[in-house]
Each structure stands twice: as structure tokens, then as C-alpha cells.
N, C-alpha and C. Protein backbone atom coordinates (compact mmCIF):
# COMPACT_ATOMS: atom_id res chain seq x y z
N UNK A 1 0.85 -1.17 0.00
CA UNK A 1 0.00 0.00 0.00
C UNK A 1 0.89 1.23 0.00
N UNK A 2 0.39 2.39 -0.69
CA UNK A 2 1.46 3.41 -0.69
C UNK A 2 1.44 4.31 0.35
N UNK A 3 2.38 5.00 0.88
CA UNK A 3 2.13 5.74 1.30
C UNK A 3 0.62 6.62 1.98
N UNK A 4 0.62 7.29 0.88
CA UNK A 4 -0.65 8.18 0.55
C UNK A 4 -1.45 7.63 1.30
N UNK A 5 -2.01 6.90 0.52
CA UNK A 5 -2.80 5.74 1.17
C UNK A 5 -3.10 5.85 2.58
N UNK A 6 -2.24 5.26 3.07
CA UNK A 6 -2.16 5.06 4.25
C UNK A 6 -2.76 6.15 5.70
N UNK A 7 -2.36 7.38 4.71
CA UNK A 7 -2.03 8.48 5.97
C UNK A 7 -3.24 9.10 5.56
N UNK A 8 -3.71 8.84 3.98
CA UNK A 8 -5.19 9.36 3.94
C UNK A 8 -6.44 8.27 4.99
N UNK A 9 -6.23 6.99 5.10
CA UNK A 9 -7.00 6.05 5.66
C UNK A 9 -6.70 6.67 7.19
N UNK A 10 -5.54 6.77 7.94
CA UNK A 10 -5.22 7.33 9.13
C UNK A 10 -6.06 9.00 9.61
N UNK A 11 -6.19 10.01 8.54
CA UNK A 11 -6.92 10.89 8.30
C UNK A 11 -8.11 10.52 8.69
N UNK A 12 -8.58 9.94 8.06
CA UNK A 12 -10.21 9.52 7.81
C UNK A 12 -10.84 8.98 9.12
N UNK A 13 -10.00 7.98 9.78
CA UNK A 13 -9.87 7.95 10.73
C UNK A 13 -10.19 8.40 12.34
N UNK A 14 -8.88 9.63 12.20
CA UNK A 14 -9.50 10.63 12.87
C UNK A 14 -10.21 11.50 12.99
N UNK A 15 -10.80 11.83 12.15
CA UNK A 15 -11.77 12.52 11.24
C UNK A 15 -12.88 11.80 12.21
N UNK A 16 -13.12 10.84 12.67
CA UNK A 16 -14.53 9.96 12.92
C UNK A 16 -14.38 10.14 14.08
N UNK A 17 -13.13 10.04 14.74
CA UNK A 17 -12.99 10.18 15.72
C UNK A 17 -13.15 11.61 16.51
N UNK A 18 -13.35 12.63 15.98
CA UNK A 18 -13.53 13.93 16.34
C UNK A 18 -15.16 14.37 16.14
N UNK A 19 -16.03 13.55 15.52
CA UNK A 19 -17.57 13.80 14.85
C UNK A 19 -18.02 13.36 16.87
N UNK A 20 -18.42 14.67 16.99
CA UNK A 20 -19.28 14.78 18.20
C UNK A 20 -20.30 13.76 18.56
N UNK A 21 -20.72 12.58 19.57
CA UNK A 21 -21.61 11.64 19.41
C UNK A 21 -22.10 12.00 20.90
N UNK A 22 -23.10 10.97 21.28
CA UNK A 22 -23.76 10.53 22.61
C UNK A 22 -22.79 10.28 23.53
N UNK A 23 -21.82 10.58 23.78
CA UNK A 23 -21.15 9.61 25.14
C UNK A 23 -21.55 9.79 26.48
N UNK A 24 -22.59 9.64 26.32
CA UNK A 24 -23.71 9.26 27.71
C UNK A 24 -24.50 7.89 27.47
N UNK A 25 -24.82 7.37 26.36
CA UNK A 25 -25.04 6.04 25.79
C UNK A 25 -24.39 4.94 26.42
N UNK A 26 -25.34 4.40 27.32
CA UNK A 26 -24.56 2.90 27.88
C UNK A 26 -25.02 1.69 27.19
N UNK A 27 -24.59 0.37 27.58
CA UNK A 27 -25.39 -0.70 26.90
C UNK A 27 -26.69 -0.79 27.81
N UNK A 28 -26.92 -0.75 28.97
CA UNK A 28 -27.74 -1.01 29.99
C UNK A 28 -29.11 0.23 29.14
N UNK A 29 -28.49 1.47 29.21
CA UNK A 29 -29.78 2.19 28.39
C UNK A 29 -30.04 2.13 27.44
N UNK A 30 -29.46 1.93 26.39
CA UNK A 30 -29.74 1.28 24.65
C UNK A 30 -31.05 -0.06 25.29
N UNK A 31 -30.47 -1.02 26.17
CA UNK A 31 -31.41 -2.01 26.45
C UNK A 31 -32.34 -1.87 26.93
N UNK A 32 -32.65 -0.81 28.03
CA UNK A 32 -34.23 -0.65 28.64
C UNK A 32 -34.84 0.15 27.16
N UNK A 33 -33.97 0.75 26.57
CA UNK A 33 -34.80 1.67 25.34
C UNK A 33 -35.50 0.93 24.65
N UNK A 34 -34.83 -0.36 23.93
CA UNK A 34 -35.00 -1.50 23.04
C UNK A 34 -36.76 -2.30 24.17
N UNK A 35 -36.24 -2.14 25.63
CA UNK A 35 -37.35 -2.94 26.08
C UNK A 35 -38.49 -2.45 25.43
N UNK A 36 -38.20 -1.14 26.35
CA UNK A 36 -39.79 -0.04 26.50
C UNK A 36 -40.73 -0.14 24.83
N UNK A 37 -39.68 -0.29 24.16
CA UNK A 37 -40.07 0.14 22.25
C UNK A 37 -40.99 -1.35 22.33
N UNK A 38 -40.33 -2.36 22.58
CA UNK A 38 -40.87 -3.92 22.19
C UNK A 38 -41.99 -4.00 23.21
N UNK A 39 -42.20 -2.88 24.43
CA UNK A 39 -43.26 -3.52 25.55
C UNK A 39 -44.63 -2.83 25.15
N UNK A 40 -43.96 -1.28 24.46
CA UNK A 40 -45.19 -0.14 23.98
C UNK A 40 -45.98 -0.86 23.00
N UNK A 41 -44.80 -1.57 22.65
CA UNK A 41 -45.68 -2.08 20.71
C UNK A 41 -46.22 -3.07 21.13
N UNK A 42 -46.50 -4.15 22.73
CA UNK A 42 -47.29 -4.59 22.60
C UNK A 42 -48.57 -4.40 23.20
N UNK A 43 -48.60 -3.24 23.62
CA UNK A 43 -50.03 -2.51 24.65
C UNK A 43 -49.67 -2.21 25.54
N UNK A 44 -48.17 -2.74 26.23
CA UNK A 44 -47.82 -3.10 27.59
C UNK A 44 -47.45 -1.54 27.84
N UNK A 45 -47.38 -1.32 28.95
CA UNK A 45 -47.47 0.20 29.70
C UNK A 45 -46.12 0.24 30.55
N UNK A 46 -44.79 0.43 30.04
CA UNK A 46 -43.91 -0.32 31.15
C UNK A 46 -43.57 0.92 32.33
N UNK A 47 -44.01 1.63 32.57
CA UNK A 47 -44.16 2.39 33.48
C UNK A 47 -44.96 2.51 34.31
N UNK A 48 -46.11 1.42 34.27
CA UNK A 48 -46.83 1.71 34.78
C UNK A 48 -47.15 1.20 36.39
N UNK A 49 -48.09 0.02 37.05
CA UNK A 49 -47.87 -0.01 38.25
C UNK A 49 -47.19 -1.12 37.98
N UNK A 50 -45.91 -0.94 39.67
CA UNK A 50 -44.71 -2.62 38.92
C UNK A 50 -45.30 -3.15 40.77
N UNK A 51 -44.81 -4.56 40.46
CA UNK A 51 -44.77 -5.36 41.69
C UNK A 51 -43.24 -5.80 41.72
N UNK A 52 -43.09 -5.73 43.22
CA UNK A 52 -41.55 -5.75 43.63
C UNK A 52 -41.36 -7.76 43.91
N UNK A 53 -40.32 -8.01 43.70
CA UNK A 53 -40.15 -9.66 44.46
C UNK A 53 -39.57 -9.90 45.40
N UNK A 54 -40.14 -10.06 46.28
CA UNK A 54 -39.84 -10.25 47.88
C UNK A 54 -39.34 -12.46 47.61
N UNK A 55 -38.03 -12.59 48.33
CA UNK A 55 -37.40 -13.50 47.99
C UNK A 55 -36.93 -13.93 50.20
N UNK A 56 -36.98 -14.85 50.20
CA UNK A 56 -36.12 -15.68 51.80
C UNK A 56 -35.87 -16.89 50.77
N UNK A 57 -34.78 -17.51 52.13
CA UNK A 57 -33.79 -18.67 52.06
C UNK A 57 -34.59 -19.41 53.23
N UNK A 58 -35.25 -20.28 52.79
CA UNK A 58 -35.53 -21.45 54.28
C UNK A 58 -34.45 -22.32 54.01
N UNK A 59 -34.03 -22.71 55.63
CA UNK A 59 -32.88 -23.99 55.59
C UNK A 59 -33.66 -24.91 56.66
N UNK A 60 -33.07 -25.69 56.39
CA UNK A 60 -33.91 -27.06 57.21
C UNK A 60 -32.35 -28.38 56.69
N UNK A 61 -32.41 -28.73 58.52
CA UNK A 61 -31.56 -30.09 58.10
C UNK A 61 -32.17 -31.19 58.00
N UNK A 62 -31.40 -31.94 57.03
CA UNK A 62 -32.40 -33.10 56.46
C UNK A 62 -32.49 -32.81 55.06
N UNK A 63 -33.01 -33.52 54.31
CA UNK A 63 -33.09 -33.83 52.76
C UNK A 63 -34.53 -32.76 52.26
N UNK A 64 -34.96 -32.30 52.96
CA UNK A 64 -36.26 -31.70 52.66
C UNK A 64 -36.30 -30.10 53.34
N UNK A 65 -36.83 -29.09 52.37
CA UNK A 65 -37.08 -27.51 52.90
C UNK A 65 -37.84 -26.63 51.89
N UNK A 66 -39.26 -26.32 52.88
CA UNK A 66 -40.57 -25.97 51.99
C UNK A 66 -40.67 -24.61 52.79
N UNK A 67 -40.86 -23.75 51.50
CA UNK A 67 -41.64 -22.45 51.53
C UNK A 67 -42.46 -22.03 52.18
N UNK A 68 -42.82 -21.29 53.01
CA UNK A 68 -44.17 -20.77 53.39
C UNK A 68 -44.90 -21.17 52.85
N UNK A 69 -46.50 -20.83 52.92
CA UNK A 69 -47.36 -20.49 52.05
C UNK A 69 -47.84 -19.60 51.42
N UNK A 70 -47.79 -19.33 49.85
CA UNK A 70 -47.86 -18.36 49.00
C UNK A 70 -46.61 -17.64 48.37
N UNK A 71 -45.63 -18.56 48.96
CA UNK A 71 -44.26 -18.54 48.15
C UNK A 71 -43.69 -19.62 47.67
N UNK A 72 -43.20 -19.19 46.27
CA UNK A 72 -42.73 -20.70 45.14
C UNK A 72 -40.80 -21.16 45.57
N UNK A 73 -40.57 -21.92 45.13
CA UNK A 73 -39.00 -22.41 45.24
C UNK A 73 -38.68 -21.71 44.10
N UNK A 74 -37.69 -21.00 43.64
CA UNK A 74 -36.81 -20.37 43.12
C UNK A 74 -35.06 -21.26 42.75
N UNK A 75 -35.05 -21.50 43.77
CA UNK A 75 -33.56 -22.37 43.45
C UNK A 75 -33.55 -23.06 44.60
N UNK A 76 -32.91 -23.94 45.10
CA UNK A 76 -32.77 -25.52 45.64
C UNK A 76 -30.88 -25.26 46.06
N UNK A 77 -30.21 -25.51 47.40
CA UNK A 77 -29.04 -26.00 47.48
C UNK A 77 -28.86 -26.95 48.54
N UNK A 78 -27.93 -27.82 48.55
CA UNK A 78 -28.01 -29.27 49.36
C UNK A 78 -26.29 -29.09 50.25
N UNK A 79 -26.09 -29.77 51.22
CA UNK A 79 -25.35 -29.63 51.89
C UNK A 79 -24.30 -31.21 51.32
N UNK A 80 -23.58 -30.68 52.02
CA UNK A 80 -22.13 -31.94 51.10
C UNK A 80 -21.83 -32.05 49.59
N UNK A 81 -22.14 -31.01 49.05
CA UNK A 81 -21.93 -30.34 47.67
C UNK A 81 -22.61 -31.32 46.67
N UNK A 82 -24.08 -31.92 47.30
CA UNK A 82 -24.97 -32.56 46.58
C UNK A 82 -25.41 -31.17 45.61
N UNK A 83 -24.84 -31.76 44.48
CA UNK A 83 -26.07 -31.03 43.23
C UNK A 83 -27.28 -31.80 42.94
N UNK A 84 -28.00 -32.43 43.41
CA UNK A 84 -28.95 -33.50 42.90
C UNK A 84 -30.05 -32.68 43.28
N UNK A 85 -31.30 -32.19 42.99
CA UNK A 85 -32.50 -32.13 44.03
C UNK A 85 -33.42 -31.63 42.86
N UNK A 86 -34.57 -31.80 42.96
CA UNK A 86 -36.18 -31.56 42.36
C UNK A 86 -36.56 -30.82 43.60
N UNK A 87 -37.93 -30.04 42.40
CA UNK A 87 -38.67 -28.92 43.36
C UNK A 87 -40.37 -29.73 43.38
N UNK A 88 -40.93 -30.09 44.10
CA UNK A 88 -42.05 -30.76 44.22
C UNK A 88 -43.26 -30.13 44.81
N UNK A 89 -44.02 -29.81 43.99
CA UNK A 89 -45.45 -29.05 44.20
C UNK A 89 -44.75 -27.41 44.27
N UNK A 90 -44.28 -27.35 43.64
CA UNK A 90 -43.75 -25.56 43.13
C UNK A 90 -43.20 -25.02 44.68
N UNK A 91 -43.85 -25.85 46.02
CA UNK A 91 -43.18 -25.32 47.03
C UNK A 91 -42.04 -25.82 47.85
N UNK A 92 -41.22 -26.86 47.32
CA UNK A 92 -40.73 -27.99 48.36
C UNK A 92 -39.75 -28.36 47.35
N UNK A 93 -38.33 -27.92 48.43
CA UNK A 93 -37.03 -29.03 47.49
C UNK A 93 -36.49 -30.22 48.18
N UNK A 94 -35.86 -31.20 47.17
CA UNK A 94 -36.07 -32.46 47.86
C UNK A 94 -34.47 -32.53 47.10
N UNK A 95 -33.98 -32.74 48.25
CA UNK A 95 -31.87 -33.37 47.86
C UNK A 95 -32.13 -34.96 47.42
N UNK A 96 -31.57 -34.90 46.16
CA UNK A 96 -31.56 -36.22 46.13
C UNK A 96 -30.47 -37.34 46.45
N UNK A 97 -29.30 -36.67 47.10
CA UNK A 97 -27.94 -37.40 47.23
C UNK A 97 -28.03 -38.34 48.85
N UNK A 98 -27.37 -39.05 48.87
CA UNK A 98 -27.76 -40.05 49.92
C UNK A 98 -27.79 -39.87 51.12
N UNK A 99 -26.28 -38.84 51.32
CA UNK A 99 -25.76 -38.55 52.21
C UNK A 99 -26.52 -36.59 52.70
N UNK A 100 -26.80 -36.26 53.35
CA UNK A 100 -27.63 -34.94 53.00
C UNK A 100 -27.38 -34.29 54.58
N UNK A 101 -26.85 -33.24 54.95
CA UNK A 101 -27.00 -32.75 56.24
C UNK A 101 -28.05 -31.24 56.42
N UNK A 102 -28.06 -30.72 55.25
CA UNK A 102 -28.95 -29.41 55.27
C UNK A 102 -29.36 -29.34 53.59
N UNK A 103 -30.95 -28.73 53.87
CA UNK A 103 -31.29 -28.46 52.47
C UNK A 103 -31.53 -26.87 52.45
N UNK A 104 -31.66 -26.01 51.47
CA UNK A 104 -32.21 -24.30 51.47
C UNK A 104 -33.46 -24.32 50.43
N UNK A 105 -34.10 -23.44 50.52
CA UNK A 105 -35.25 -22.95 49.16
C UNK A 105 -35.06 -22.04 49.18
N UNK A 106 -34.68 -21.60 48.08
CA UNK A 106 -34.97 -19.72 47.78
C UNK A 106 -36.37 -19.81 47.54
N UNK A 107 -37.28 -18.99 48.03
CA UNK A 107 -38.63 -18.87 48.14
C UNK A 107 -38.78 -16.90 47.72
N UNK A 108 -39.40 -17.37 46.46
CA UNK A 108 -40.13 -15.71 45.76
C UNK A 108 -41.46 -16.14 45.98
N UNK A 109 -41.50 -14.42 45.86
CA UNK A 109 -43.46 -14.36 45.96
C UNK A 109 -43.61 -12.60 45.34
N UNK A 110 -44.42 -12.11 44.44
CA UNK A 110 -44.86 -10.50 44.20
C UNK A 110 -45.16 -9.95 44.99
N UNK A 111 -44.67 -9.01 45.27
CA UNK A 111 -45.67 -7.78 46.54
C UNK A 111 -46.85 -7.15 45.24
């Protein structure tokens, strides 16, 4: 490549680099923008009234640990680095490993 070339492409360059833009533009706000556009276009009102998620950890030792009532299991962890466990009737996790000293439920529910 010649010369020229070069220092004209290097030009051009900076040239783009000096064109005044948004630099207040994050990815996080491009993305709620993108939401709001896809939530308007479907009737949805995204401003409008929100419900918050109120979340606890029940622990219980033993292979078994259930939610209140009117709160779902969310995630499941087992003690002795059992990954094994099912969530049974949306409120109740069950370790499935043999050996088991404590179970948790993350338990959500909407305000």
C-alpha cells in the first residue's frame, strides 16, 4: 500500500474520531430503550404499576425444605456439595444425594 494511502486512511480515521456523538449512551440504556419500544408495541405500559419480588432462604436439616405459604422455590441448594434435588409441588425441594446434612429454598413471591 502506498504511502498516501495510508495516511489518507489514518486521516479519515481521525476525522470519525472527532464527529461529536452521545457519550452518555450505555449498553444497559440502549437495552431498557429496546425494552420499552418492544413492551409499547405490545399494549404493555412499562411504566406503569410494577410489583416488587420479595425473595427468603428457608434452611432445614435433612433432605427436605418448603416455603411458606404463597411462596414458590426459586432455586434448591443441598449440603455436602450434593447437586442433585427436584422442586415438588412448586413449594418444596427435595436433595436427592444419599448422604444430606442441610437443604435451602430460595422462596419468591410478588408484593
Amino acid at each position: 500500500m502506498k504511502p498516501t494511502t495510508c495516511l489518507l486512511l489514518i486521516f479519515i480515521s481521525l476525522l470519525q474520531l472527532m464527529i461529536p456523538g452521545n457519550t452518555q449512551c450505555t449498553i444497559d440504556s440502549a437495552v431498557k430503550e429496546k425494552i420499552q419500544k418492544y413492551l409499547s408495541g405490545l399494549g404493555c405500559n412499562p411504566s406503569g404499576p410494577t410489583k416488587k419480588l420479595s425473595c427468603i432462604s428457608i434452611k432445614n436439616s435433612g433432605r427436605v425444605a418448603t416455603c411458606p405459604s404463597g411462596m414458590i422455590v426459586t432455586g434448591c441448594a443441598c449440603g455436602y456439595g450434593c447437586g442433585s434435588w427436584n422442586v415438588e409441588g412448586q413449594n418444596t425441594c427435595h436433595c436427592q444425594c444419599s448422604v444430606i446434612d442441610w437443604t435451602t429454598a430460595r422462596c419468591c413471591h410478588l408484593e
